[in-house]
N, C-alpha and C. Protein backbone atom coordinates (compact mmCIF):
# COMPACT_ATOMS: atom_id res chain seq x y z
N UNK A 1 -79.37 105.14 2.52
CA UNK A 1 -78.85 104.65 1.25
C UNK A 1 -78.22 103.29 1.46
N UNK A 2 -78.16 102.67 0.32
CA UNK A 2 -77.77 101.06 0.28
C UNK A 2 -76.03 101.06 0.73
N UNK A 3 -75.08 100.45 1.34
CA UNK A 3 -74.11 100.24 1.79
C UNK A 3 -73.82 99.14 0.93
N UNK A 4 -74.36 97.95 0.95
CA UNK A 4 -73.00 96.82 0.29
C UNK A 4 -73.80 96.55 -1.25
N UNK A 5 -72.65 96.20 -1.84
CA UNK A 5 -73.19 95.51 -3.47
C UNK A 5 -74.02 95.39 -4.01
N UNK A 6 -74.64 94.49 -3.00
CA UNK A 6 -75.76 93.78 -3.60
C UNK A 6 -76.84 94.91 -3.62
N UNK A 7 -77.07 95.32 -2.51
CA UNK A 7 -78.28 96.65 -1.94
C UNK A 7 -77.87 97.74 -2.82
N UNK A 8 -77.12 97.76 -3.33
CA UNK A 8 -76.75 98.78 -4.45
C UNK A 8 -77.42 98.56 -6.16
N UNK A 9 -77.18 97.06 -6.12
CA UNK A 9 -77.83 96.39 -6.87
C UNK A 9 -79.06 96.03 -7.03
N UNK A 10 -79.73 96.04 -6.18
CA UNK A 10 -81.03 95.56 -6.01
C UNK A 10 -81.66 96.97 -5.81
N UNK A 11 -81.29 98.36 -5.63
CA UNK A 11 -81.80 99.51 -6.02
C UNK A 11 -81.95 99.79 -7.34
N UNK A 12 -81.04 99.24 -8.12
CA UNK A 12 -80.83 99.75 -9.37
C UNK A 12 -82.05 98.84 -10.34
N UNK A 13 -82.31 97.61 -9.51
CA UNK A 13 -82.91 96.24 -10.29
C UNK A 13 -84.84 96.85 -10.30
N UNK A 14 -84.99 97.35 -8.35
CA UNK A 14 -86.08 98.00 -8.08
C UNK A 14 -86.41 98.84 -9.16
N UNK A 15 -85.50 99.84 -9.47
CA UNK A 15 -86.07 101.09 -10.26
C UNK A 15 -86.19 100.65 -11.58
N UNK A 16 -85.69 99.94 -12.53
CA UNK A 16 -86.02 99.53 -13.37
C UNK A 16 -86.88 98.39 -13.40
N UNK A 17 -87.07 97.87 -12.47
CA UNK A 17 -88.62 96.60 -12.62
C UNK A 17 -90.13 97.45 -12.21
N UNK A 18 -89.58 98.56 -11.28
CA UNK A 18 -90.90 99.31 -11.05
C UNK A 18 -91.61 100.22 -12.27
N UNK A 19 -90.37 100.77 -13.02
CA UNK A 19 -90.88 101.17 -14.10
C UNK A 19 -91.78 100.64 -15.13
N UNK A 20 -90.72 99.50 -15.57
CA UNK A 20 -91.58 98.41 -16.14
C UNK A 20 -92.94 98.16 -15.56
N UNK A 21 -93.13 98.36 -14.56
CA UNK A 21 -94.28 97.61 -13.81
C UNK A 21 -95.19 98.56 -14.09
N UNK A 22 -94.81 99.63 -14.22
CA UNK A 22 -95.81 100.67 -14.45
C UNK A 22 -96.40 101.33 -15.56
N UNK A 23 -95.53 100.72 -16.21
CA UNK A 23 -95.92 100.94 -17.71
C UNK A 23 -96.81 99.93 -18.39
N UNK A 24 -96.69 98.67 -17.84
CA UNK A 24 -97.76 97.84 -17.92
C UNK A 24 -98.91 97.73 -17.14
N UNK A 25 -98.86 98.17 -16.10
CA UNK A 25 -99.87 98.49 -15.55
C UNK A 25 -101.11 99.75 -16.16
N UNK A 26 -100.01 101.00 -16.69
CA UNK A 26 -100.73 101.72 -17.22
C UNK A 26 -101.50 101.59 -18.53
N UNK A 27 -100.82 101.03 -19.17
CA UNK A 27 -101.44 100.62 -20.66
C UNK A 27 -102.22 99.57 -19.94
N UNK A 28 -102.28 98.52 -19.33
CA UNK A 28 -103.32 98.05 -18.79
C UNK A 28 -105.35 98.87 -18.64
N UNK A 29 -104.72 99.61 -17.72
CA UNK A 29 -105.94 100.95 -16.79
C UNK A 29 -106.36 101.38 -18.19
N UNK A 30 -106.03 101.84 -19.69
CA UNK A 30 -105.92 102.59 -20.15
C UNK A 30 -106.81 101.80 -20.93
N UNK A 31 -106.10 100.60 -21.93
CA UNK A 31 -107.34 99.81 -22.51
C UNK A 31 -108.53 99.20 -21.66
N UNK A 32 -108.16 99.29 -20.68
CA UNK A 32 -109.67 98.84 -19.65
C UNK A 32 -110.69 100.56 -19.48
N UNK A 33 -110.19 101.13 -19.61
CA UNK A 33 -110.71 102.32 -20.05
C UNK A 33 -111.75 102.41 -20.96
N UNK A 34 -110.56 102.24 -22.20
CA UNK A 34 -111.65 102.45 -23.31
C UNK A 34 -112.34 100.91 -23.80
N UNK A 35 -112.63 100.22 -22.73
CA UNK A 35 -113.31 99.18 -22.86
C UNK A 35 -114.27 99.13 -22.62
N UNK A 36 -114.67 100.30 -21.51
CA UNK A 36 -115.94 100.48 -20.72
C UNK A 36 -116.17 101.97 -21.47
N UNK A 37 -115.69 102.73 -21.97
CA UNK A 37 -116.23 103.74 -22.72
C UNK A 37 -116.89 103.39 -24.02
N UNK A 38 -116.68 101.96 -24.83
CA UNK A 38 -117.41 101.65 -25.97
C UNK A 38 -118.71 101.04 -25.17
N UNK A 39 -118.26 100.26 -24.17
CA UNK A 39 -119.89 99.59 -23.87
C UNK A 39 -120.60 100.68 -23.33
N UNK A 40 -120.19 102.02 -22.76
CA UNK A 40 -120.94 103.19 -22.29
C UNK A 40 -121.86 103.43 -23.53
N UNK A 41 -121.14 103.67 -24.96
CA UNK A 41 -121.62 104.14 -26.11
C UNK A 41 -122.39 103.38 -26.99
N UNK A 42 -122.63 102.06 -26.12
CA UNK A 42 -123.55 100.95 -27.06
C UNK A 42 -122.89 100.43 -27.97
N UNK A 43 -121.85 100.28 -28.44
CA UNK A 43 -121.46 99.37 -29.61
C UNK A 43 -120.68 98.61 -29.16
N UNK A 44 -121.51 97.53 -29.42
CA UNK A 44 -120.88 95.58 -29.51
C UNK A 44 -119.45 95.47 -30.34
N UNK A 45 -119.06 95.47 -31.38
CA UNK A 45 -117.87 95.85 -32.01
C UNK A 45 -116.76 96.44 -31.49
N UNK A 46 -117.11 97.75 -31.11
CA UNK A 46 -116.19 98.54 -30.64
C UNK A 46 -115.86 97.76 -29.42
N UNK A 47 -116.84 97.53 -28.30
CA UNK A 47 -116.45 97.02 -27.18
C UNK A 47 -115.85 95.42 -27.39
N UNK A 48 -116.02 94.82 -28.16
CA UNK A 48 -115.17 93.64 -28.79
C UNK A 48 -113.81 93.80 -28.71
N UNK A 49 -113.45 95.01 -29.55
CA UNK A 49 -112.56 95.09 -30.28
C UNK A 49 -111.54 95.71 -29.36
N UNK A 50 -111.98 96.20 -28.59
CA UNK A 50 -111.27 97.50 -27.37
C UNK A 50 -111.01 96.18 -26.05
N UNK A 51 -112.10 95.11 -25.94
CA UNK A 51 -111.86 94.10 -25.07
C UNK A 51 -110.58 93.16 -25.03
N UNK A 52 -110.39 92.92 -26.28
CA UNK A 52 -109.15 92.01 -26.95
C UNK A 52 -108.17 92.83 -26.70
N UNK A 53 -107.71 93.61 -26.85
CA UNK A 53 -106.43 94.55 -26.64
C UNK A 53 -106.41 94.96 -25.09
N UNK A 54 -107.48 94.66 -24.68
CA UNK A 54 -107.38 94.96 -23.01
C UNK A 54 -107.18 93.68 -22.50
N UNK A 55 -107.83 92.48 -22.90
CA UNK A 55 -107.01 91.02 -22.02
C UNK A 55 -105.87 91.08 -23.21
N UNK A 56 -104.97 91.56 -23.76
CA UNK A 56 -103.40 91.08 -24.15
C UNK A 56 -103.02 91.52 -23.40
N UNK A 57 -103.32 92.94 -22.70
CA UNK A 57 -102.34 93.90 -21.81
C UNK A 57 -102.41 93.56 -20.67
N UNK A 58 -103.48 92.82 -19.99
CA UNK A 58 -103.36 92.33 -18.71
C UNK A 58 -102.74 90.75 -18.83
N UNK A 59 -103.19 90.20 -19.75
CA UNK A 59 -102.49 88.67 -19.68
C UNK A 59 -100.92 89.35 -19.46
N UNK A 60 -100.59 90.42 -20.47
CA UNK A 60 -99.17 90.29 -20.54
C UNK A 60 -98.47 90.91 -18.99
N UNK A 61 -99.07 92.18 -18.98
CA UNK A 61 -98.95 92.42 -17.43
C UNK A 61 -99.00 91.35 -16.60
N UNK A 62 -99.79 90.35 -16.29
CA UNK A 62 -99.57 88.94 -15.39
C UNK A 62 -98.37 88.58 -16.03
N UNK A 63 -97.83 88.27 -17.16
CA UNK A 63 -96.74 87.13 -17.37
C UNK A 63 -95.31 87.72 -17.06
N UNK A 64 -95.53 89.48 -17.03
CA UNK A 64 -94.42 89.59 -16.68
C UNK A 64 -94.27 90.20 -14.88
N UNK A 65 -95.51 89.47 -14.15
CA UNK A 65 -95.79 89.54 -13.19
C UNK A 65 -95.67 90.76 -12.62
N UNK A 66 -96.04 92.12 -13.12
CA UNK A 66 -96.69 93.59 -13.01
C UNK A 66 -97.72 93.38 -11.77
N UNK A 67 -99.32 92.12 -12.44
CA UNK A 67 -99.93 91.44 -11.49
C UNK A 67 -100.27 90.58 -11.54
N UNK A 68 -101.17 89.78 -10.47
CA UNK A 68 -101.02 88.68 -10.12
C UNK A 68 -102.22 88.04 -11.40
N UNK A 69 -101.97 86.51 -12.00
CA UNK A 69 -102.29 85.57 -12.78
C UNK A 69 -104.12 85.96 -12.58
N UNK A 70 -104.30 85.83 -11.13
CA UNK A 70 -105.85 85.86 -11.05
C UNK A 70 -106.35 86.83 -10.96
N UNK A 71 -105.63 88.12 -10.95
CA UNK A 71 -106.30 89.56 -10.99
C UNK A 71 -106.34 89.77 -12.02
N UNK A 72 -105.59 89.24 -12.90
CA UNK A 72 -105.46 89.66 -14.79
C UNK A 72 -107.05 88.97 -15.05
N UNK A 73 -107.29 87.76 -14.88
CA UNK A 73 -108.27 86.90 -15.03
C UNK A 73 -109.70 87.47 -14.48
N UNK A 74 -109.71 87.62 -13.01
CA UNK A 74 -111.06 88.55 -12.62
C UNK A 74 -111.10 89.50 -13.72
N UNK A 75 -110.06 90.51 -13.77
CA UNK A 75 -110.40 91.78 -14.52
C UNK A 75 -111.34 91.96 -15.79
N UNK A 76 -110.71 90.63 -16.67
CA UNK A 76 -111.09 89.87 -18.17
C UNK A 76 -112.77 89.62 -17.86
N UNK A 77 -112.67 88.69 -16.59
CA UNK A 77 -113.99 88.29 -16.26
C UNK A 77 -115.55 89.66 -16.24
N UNK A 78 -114.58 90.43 -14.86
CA UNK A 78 -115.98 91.88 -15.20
C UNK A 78 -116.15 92.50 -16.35
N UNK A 79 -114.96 92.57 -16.83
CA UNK A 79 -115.24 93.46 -18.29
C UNK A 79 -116.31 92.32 -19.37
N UNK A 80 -115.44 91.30 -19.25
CA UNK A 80 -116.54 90.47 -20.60
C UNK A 80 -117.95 90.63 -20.09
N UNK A 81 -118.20 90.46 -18.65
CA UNK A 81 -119.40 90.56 -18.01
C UNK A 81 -120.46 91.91 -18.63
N UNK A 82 -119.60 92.96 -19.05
CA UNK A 82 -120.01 93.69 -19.17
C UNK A 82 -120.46 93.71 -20.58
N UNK A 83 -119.87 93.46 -21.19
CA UNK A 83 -119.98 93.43 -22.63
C UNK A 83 -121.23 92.56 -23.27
N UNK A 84 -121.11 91.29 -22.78
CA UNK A 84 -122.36 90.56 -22.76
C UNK A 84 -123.53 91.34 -22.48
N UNK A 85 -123.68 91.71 -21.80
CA UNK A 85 -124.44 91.98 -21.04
C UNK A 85 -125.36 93.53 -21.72
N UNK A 86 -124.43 93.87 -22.69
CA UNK A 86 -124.66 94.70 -23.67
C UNK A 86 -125.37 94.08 -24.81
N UNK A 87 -125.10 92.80 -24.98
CA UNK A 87 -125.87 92.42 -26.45
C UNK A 87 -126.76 91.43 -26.00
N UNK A 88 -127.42 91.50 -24.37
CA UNK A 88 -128.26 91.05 -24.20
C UNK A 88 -129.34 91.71 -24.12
């Protein structure tokens, strides 16, 4: 267990930034989910529409640095990849 102030502090800072972290992370996984379950089901729309709400949750996850700027960005990248790739 933490002994001085600060390490007392910085337990308390951990558990509440990890949470956070995980909650954006999860709503992250979750619309990337059903991002790839509309392009499973063939519809352009749906997978549009399910795409947009999945790069807010990762842009936002990056800004509140959950993860990193260019993993938010790859992620955006395979998924659109995918989607295209549907109405081709």
């Amino acid at each position: 267990m933490a002994n001085s102030r600060s390490a007392l502090k910085r337990v308390r800072k951990t558990k509440s930034e990890t949470s956070r972290n995980r909650g954006l992370k999860s709503r992250m996984k979750s619309s990337r989910k059903g991002v790839l379950s509309a392009v499973e089901s063939g519809d352009p729309k749906a997978a549009q529409s399910a795409y947009d709400k999945f790069a807010s949750a990762a842009d936002k996850a990056a800004k509140k640095g959950a993860i990193h700027k260019k993993t938010a960005s790859r992620l955006k990248s395979r998924v659109a990849s995918r989607i295209n790739s549907l109405s081709a």
